[in-house]
Protein backbone atom coordinates (compact mmCIF):
# COMPACT_ATOMS: atom_id res chain seq x y z
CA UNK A 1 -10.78 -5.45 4.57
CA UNK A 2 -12.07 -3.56 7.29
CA UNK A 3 -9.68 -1.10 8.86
CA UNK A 4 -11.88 0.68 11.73
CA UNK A 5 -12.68 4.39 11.69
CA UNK A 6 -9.94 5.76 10.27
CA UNK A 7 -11.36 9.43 10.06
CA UNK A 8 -12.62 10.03 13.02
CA UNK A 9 -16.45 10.27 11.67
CA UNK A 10 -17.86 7.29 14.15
CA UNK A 11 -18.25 5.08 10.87
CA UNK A 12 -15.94 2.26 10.09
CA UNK A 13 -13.83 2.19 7.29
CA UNK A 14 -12.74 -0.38 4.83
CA UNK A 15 -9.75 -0.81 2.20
CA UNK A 16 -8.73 -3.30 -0.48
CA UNK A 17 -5.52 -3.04 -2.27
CA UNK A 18 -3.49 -4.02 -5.64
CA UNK A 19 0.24 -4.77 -4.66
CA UNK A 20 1.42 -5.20 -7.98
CA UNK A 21 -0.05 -1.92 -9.22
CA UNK A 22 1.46 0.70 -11.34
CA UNK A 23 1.00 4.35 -9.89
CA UNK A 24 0.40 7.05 -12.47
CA UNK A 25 1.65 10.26 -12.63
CA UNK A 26 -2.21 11.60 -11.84
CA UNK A 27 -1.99 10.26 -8.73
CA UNK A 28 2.12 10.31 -7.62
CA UNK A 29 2.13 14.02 -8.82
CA UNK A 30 5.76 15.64 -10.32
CA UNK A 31 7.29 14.91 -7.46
CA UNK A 32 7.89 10.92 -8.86
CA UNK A 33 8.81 9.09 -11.87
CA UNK A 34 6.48 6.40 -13.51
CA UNK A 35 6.72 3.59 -10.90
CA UNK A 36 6.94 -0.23 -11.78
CA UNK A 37 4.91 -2.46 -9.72
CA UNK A 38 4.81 0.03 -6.85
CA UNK A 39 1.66 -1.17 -5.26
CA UNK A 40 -1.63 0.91 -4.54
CA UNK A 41 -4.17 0.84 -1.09
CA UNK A 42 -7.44 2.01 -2.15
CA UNK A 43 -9.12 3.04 1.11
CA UNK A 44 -13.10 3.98 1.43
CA UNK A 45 -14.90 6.38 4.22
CA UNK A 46 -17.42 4.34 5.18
CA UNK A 47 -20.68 6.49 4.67
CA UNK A 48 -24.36 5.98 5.94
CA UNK A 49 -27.20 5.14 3.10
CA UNK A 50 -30.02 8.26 2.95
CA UNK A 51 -33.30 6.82 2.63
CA UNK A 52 -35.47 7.44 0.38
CA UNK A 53 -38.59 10.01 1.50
CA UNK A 54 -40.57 7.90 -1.19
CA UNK A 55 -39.77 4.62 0.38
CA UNK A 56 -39.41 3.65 3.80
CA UNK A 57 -37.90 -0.04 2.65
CA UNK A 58 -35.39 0.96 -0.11
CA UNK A 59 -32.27 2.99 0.75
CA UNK A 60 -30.40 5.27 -1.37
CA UNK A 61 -26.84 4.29 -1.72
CA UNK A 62 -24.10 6.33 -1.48
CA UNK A 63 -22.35 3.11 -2.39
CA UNK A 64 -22.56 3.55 -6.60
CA UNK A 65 -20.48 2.57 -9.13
CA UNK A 66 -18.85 6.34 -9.15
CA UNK A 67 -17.45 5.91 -5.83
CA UNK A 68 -14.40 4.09 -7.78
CA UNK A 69 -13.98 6.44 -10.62
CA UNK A 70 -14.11 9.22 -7.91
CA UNK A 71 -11.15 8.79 -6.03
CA UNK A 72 -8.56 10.30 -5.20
CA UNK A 73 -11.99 12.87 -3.29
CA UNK A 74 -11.40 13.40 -0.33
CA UNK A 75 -14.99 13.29 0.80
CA UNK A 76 -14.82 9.44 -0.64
CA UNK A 77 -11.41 7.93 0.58
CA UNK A 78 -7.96 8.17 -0.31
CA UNK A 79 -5.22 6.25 -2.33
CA UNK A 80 -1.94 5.39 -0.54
CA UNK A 81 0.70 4.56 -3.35
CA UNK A 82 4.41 3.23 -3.07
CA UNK A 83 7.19 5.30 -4.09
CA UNK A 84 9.86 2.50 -5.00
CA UNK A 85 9.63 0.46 -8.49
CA UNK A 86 9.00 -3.35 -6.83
CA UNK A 87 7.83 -2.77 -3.22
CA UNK A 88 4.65 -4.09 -4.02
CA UNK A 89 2.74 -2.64 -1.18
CA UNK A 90 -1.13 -3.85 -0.02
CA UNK A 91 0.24 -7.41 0.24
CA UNK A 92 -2.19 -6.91 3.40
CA UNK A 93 -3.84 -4.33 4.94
CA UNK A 94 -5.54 -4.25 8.46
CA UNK A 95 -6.77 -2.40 11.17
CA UNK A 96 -4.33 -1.78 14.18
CA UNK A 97 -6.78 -0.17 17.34
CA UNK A 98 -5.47 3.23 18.07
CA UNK A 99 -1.76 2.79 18.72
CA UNK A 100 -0.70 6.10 19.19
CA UNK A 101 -3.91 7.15 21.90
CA UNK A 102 -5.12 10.40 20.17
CA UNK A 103 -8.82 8.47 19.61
CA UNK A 104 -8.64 7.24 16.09
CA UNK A 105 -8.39 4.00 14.63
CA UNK A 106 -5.10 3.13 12.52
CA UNK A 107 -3.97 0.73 10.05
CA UNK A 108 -0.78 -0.73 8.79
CA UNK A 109 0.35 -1.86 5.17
CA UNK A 110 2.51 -4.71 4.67
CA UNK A 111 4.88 -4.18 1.51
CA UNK A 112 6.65 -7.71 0.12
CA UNK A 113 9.02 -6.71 -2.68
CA UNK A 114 9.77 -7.87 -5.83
CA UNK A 115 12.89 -8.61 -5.33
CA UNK A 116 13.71 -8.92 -2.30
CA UNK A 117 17.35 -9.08 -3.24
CA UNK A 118 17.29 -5.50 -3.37
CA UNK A 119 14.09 -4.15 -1.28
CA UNK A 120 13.49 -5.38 2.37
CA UNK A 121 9.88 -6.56 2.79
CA UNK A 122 8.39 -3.82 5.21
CA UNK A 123 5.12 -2.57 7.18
CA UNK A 124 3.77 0.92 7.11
CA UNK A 125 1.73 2.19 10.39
CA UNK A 126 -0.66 4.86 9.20
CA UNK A 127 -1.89 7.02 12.28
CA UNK A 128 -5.63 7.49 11.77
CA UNK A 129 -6.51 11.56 11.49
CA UNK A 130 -9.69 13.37 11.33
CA UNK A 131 -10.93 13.73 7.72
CA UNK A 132 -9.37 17.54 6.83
CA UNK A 133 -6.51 16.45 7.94
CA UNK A 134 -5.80 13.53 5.61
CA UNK A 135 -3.83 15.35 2.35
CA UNK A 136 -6.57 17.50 0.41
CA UNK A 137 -5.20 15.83 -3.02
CA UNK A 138 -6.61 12.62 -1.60
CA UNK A 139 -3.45 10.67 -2.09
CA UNK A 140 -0.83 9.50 0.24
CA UNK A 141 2.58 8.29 -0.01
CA UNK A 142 4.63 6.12 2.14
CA UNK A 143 7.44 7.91 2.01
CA UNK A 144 5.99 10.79 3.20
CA UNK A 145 4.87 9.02 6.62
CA UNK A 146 7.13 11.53 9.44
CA UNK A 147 6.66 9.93 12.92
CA UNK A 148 4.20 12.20 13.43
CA UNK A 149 1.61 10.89 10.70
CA UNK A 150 2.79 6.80 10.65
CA UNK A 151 6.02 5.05 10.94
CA UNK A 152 8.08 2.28 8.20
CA UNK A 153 9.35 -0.56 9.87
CA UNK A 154 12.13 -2.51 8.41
CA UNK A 155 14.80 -4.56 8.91
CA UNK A 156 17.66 -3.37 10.78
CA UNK A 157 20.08 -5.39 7.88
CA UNK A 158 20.65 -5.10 4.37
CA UNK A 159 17.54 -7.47 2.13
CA UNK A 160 19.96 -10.23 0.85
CA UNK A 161 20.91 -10.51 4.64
CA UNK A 162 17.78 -11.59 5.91
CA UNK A 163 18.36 -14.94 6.28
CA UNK A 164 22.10 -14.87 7.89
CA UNK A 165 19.82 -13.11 10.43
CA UNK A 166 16.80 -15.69 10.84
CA UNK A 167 14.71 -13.92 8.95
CA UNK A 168 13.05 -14.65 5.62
CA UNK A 169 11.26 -12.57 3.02
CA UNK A 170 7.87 -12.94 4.64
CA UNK A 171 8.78 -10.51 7.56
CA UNK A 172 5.40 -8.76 7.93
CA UNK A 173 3.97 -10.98 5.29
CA UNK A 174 0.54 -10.47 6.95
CA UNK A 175 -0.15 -6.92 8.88
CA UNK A 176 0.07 -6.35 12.28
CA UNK A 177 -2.66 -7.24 14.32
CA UNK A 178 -3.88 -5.16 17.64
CA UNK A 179 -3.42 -7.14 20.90
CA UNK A 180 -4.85 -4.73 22.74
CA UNK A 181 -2.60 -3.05 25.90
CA UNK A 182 -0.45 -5.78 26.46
CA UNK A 183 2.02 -3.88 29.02
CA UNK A 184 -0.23 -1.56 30.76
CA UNK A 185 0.88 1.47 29.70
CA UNK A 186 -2.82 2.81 28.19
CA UNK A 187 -1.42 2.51 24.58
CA UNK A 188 -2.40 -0.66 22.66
CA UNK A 189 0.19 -2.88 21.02
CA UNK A 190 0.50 -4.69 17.70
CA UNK A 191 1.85 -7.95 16.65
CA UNK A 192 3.42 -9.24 13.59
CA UNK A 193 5.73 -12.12 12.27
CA UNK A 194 7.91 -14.06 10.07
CA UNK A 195 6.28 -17.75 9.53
CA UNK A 196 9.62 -18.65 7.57
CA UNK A 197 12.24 -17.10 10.20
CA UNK A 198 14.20 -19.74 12.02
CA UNK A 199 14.46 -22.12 9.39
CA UNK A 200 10.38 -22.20 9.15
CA UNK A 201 10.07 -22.69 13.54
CA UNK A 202 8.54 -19.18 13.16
CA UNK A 203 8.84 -15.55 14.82
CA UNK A 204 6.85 -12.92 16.40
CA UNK A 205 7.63 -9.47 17.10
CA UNK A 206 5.60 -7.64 20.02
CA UNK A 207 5.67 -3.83 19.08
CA UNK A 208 4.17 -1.36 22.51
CA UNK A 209 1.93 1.26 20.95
């Protein structure tokens, strides 16, 4: 999935993601247990190809096989991991214009739980940053987004509440989407939904970048 230019280099971006993922210790560091199910967002720099001096027709690839077995490198991407056994996130992942104005692309994470019993499905904004200032270990978590570097969004009710409240378990399902500036205020805006709220009629929530 593309996700814009999420670095700040002037090339787009691109992520793909395994929800029901098991984060290792490699990656979480000390500061975590083993995690269940936790869900894992691979996301990739995009990078241009050098061209070969000994062909003008066939372009050397920075795109090899190694570019997987690299990561976490900083210079290739970076891993964003769940902290919580069963959130499952990188149900879907997508680009979300520059919400926060400071020039760089950002992207949100949609998280749908195992049980969502006991987890609220939720959506993690992820501010865009130029590349040294993404975490030099090349990993992020989501619990470590502060206001300043992304925001959670979440239900404002308990999980086994959700539908007493006309919501359903597909809150944020699928990522926000960018509408652009919808209220004029030079910030764009993101949309997301529920397709199951309101006994399946459907919600949408407008959120003002």
């Amino acid at each position: 999935q593309g996700i814009g230019d999420v670095n700040g280099d002037g090339i787009e971006d691109f992520a793909f993601t395994s929800p029901s993922a098991n984060p290792t210790r490699t990656l979480t560091g000390p500061s975590f247990p083993f995690l269940t199910r936790a869900g894992l967002v691979f996301v990739f720099w995009g990078q241009h190809p050098s061209w070969s001096s000994s062909s003008s027709s066939s372009p050397s690839s920075p795109w090899a096989s190694k570019v997987i077995t690299s990561l976490p490198a900083l210079s290739r991407g970076l891993i964003v991991f769940g902290t919580v056994d069963d959130e499952n996130i990188g149900t879907d992942v997508h680009r979300v214009c520059d919400i926060n104005n400071d020039g760089i692309d950002d992207f949100a994470i949609s998280s749908q739980p195992e049980s969502y019993i006991d987890l609220p499905p939720a959506i993690f904004v992820i501010f865009g940053r130029r590349q040294h200032e993404w975490p030099s270990s090349g990993t992020l978590a989501t619990s470590s987004l502060d206001g300043l570097t992304g925001f959670k969004i979440i239900p404002g009710f308990s999980a086994s509440s959700l539908a007493a409240n006309g919501w359903s378990k597909y809150l944020g399902h699928f990522a926000p989407r960018c509408v652009s500036d919808y209220n004029g205020d030079q910030f764009n805006d993101i949309i997301f939904g529920d397709y199951f709220a309101d006994s399946s009629r459907g919600r949408a929530v407008l959120l003002y970048g």
